[in-house]
Protein backbone atom coordinates (compact mmCIF):
# COMPACT_ATOMS: atom_id res chain seq x y z
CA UNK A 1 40.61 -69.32 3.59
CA UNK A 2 42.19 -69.74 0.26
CA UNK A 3 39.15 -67.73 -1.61
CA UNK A 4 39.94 -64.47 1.06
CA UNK A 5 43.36 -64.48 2.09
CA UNK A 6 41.99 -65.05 5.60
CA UNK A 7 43.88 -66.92 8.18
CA UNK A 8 41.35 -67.54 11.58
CA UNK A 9 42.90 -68.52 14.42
CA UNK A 10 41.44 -71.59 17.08
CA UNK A 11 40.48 -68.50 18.91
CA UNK A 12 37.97 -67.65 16.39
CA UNK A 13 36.60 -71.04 15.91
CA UNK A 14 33.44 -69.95 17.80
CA UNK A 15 32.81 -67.22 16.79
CA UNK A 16 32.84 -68.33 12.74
CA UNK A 17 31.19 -71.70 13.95
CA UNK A 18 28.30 -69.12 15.28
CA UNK A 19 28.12 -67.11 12.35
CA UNK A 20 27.81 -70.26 9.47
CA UNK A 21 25.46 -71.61 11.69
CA UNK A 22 23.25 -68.73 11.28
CA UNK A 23 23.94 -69.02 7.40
CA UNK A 24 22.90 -72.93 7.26
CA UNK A 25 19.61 -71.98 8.89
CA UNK A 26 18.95 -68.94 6.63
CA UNK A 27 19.23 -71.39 3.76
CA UNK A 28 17.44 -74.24 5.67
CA UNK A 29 20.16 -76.80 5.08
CA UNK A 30 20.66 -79.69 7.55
CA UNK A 31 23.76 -79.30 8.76
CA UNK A 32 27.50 -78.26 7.94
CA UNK A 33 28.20 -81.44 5.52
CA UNK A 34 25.24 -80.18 3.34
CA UNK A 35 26.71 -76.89 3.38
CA UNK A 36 30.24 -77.69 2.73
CA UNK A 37 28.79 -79.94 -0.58
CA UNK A 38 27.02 -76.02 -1.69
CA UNK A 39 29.98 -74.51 -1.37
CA UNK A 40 32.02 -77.10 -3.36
CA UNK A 41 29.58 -77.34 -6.28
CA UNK A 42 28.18 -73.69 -6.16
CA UNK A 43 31.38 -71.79 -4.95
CA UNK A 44 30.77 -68.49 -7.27
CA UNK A 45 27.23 -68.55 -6.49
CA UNK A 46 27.85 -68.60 -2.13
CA UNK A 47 31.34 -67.80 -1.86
CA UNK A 48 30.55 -63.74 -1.22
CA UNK A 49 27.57 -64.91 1.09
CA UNK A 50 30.63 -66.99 2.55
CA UNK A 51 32.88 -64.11 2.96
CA UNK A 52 30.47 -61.45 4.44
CA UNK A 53 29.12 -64.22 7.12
CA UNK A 54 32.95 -64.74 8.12
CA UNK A 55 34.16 -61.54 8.31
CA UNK A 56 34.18 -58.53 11.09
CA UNK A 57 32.80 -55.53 10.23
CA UNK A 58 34.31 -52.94 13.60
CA UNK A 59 34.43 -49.32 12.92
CA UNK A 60 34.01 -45.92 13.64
CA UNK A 61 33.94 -42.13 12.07
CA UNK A 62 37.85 -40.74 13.36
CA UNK A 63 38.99 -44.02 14.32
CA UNK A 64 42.55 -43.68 15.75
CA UNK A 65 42.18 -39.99 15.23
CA UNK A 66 46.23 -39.40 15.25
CA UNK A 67 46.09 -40.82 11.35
CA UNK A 68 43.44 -37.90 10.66
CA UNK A 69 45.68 -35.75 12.47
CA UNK A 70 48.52 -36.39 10.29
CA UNK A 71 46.93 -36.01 6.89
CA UNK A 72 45.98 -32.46 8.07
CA UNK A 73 48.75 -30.97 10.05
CA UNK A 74 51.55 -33.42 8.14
CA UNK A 75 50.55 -34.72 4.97
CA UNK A 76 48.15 -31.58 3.04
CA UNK A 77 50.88 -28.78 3.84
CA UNK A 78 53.76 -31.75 2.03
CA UNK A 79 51.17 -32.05 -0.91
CA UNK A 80 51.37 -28.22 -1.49
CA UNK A 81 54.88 -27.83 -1.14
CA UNK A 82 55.28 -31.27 -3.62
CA UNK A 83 52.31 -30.85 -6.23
CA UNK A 84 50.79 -28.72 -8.55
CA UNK A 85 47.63 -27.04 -7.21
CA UNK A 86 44.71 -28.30 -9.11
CA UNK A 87 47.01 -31.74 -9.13
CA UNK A 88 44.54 -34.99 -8.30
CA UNK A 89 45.13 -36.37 -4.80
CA UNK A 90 44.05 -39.96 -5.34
CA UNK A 91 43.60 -41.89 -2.08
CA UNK A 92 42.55 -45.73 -1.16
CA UNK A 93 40.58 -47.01 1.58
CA UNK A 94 40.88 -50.74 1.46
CA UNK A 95 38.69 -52.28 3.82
CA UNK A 96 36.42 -49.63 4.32
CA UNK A 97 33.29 -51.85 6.24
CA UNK A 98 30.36 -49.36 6.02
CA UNK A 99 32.02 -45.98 5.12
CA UNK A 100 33.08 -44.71 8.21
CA UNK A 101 37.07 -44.49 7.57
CA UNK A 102 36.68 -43.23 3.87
CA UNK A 103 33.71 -40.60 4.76
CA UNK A 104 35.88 -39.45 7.71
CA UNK A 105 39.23 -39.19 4.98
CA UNK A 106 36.92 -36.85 3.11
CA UNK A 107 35.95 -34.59 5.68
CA UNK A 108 39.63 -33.98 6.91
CA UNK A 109 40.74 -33.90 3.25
CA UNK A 110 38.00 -31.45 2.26
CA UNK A 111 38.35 -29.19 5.34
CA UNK A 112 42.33 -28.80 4.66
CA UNK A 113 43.21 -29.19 1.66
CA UNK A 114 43.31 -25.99 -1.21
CA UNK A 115 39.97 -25.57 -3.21
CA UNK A 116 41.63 -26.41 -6.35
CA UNK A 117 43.17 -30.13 -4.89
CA UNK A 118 39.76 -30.36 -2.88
CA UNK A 119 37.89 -30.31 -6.17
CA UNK A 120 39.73 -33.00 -7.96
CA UNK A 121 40.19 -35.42 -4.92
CA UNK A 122 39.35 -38.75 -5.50
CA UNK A 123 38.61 -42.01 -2.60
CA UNK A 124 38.49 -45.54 -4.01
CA UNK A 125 36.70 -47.24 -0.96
CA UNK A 126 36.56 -51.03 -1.49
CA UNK A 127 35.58 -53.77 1.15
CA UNK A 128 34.97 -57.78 0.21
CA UNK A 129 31.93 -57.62 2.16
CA UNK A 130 29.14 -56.54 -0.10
CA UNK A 131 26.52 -56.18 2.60
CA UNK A 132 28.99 -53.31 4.10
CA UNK A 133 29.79 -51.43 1.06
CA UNK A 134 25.88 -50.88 0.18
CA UNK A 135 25.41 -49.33 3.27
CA UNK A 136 29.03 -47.63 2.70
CA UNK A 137 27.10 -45.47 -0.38
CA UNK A 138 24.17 -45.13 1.01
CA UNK A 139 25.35 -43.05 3.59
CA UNK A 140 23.04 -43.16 6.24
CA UNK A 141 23.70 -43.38 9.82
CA UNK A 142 22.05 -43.90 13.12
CA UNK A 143 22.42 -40.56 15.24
CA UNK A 144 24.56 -42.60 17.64
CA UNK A 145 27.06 -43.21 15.32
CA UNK A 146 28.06 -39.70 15.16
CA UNK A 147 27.86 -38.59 18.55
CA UNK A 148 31.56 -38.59 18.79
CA UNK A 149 32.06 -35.62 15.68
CA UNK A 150 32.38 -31.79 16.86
CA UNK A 151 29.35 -30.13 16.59
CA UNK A 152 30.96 -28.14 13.89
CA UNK A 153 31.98 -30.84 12.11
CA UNK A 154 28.31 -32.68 12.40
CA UNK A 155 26.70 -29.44 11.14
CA UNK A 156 28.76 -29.18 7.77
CA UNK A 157 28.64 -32.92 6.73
CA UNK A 158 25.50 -34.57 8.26
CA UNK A 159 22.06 -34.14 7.17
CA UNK A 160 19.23 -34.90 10.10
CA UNK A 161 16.47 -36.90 9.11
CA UNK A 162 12.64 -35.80 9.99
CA UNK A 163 10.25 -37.88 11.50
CA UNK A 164 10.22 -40.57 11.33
CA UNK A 165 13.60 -40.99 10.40
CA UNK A 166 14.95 -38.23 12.59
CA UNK A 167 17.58 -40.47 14.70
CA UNK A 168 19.59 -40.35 11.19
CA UNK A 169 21.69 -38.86 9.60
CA UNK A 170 23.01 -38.52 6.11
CA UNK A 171 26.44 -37.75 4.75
CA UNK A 172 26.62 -34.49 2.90
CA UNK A 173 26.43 -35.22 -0.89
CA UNK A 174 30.03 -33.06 -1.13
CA UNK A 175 31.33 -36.27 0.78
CA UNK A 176 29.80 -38.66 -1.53
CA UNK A 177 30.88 -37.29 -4.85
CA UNK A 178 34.83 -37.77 -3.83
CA UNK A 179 34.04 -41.15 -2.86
CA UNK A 180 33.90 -44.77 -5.61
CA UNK A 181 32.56 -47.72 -3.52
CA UNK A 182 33.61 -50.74 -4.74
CA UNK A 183 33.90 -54.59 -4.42
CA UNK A 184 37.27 -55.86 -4.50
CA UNK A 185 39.27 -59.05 -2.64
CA UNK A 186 42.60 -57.91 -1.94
CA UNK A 187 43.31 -61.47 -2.95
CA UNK A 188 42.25 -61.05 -6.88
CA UNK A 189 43.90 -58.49 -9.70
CA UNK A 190 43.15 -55.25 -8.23
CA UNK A 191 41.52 -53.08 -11.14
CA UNK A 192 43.31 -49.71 -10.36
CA UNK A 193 45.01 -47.02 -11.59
CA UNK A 194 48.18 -45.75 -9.59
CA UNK A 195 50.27 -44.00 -8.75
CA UNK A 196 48.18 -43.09 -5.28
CA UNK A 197 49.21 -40.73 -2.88
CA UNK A 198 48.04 -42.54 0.12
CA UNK A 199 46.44 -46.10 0.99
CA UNK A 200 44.54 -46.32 4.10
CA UNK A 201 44.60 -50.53 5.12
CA UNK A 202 43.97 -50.35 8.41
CA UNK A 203 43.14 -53.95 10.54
CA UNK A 204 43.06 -55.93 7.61
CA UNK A 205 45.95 -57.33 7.49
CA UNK A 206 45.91 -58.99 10.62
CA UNK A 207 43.71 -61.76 9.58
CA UNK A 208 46.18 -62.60 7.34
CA UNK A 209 49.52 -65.23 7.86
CA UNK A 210 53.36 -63.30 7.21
CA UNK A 211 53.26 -64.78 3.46
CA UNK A 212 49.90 -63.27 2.49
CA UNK A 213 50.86 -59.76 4.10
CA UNK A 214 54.51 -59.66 2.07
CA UNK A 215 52.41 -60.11 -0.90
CA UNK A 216 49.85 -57.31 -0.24
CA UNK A 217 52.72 -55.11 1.06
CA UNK A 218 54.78 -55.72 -2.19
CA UNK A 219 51.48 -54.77 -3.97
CA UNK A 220 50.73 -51.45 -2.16
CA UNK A 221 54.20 -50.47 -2.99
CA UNK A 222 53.92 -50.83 -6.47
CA UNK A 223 50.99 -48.86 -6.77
CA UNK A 224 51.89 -46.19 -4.62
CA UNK A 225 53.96 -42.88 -5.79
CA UNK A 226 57.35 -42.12 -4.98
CA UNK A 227 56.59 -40.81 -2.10
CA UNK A 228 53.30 -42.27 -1.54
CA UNK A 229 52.16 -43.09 2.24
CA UNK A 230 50.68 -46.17 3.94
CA UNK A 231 48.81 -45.92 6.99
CA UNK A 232 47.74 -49.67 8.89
CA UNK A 233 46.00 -50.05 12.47
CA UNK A 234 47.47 -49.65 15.88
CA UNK A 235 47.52 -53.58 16.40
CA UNK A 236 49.49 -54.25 12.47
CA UNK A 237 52.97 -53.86 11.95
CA UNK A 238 54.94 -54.10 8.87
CA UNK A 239 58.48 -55.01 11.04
CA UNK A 240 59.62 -58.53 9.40
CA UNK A 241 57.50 -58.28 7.06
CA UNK A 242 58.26 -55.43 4.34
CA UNK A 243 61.07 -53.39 3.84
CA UNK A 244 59.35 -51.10 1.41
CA UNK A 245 58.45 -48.68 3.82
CA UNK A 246 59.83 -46.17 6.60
CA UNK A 247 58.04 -45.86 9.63
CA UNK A 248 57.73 -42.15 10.35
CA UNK A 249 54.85 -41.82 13.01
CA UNK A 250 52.15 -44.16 14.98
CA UNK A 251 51.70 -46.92 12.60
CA UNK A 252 51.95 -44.60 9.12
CA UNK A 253 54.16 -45.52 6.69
CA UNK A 254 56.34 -43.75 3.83
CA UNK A 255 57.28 -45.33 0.65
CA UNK A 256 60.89 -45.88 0.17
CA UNK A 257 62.88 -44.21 -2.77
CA UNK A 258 64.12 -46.90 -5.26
CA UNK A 259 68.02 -46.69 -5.38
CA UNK A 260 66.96 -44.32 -9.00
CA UNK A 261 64.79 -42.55 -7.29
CA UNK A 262 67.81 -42.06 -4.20
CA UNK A 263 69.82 -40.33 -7.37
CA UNK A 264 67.22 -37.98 -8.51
C-alpha cells in the first residue's frame, strides 16, 4: 500500500480480508466496492482507520532481550568513554505498537546509564497506528503483560492498581517523562531532529519490498551520528540491501564512517 509503504504478501490475504471486513461492518457499508468508493473520495478522512485495521500490532516488554543486553553491557560504558557526561542521549523507537519496546529502552537506559546522561535522555516513540500509540502513553498494562520482568525490576517501574483495577499496572512516571509518543508514517517527511545515538526499528521493515527498505535505510543513516547504532528484529536483515552499516552483533547495526569521517 502506496499510503504505508506496506507490501502484504498472498499469504496475508486472509488475514487483511478478515480485518476490513470487520471495518465495513463497523461503518455499516454493504460491501468492499462501497468501501473502496470511501476510501477514494474520503482518503484523509479513513486512510489512518485504514492503516490501524491493516496492520499487526505483536509485542512484548524485553523482546529479544540480547538488544537490551547490549545497550547496557556494550553501548552505555561506549557513551561514557565517547561523550560528555550531562551530554543528551537521544534515542528512536520507530514502530513502537503500545509502548512496550520504548518503556523497556527506558528502564535499561535509566538503570545503567550515569545520573547526569539519565537526566537528559530523551525516546521519540512513534507508531502509524494511532489506536497503539494512545495506549503507548497511557501506560497501563494488564498484570499479565509483565509477568516476564524481575521482580526487582517490576517493583521500581510498575505501579499496581487497587481494586478494582488491581490486575494493572502502571509505568512509573520516571519512564514516561523520557518518553515523546508520536504519530508518524515512515513513509512521509519525518519531523526530527538528529543526530541520534541509536534507532530501534525492529520488524518493521519486513512488510516492506527491497526498494522501500533502501530508502528507509538511506534515511536512518542520515539522521544518525557518526557513530550512531541501528538495531532491527531477528527475522530483518540489512544484507543486499544497505551498505551503510556494519553488522557487529545479533541483528544490531553500526553506522559507517564517511570516507571524512575515516580521516578524522
Amino acid at each position: 500500500m502506496r499510503l504505508a509503504g506496506i507490501n502484504l504478501s498472498d499469504a496475508k490475504r486472509e488475514l487483511v480480508y478478515g480485518r476490513i471486513v470487520r471495518r465495513i461492518r463497523a461503518m455499516g457499508l454493504k460491501g468492499f466496492d462501497a468501501y473502496c468508493e470511501l476510501l477514494e473520495h474520503n482518503v484523509d478522512q479513513e486512510a489512518g482507520a485504514f492503516v490501524n485495521a491493516i496492520t499487526t500490532n505483536l509485542t512484548s516488554f524485553f523482546r529479544e532481550e540480547h538488544h537490551f543486553r547490549f545497550l547496557s553491557q556494550t553501548l552505555v560504558p561506549y557513551w561514557q568513554s565517547t561523550r560528555e557526561p550531562n551530554a543528551r542521549i537521544k534515542v528512536w523507537s520507530a514502530g513502537c505498537s503500545t509502548g512496550e519496546e520504548p518503556y523497556s529502552l527506558a528502564m535499561t537506559l535509566l538503570e545503567a546509564l550515569p545520573p547526569s546522561m539519565g537526566r537528559a535522555l530523551k525516546i521519540l516513540a512513534t507508531d502509524i497506528d494511532t489506536n497503539v500509540l494512545g495506549s503507548g502513553a497511557e501506560g497501563v498494562y494488564d498484570f499479565e503483560r509483565v509477568q516476564g520482568i524481575d521482580q526487582s525490576r517490576l517493583q521500581r517501574w510498575f505501579l499496581r492498581g487497587k481494586a478494582p483495577m488491581d490486575q494493572k499496572v502502571r509505568v512509573a512516571p520516571e519512564l514516561q517523562r523520557v518518553i515523546d509518543f508520536r504519530h508518524l508514517n515512515l513513509m512521509t517527511q519525518w519531523p526530527l531532529k538528529g543526530p541520534l545515538d541509536l534507532i530501534f526499528c525492529r520488524n518493521v521493515v519486513i512488510y516492506f519490498d527491497k526498494e522501500t527498505q533502501r530508502r528507509l535505510f538511506q534515511r536512518f543513516a542520515e539522521l544518525l551520528a557518526p557513530d550512531g547504532h541501528l538495531v532491527i528484529g531477528h527475522s530483518e536483515t540489512l544484507y543486499g540491501v544497505s551498505e551503510e552499516f556494519d553488522l557487529i552483533g545479533r541483528t544490531i547495526y553500526r553506522k559507517l564512517p564517511k570516507p571524512a569521517d575515516a580521516r578524522k
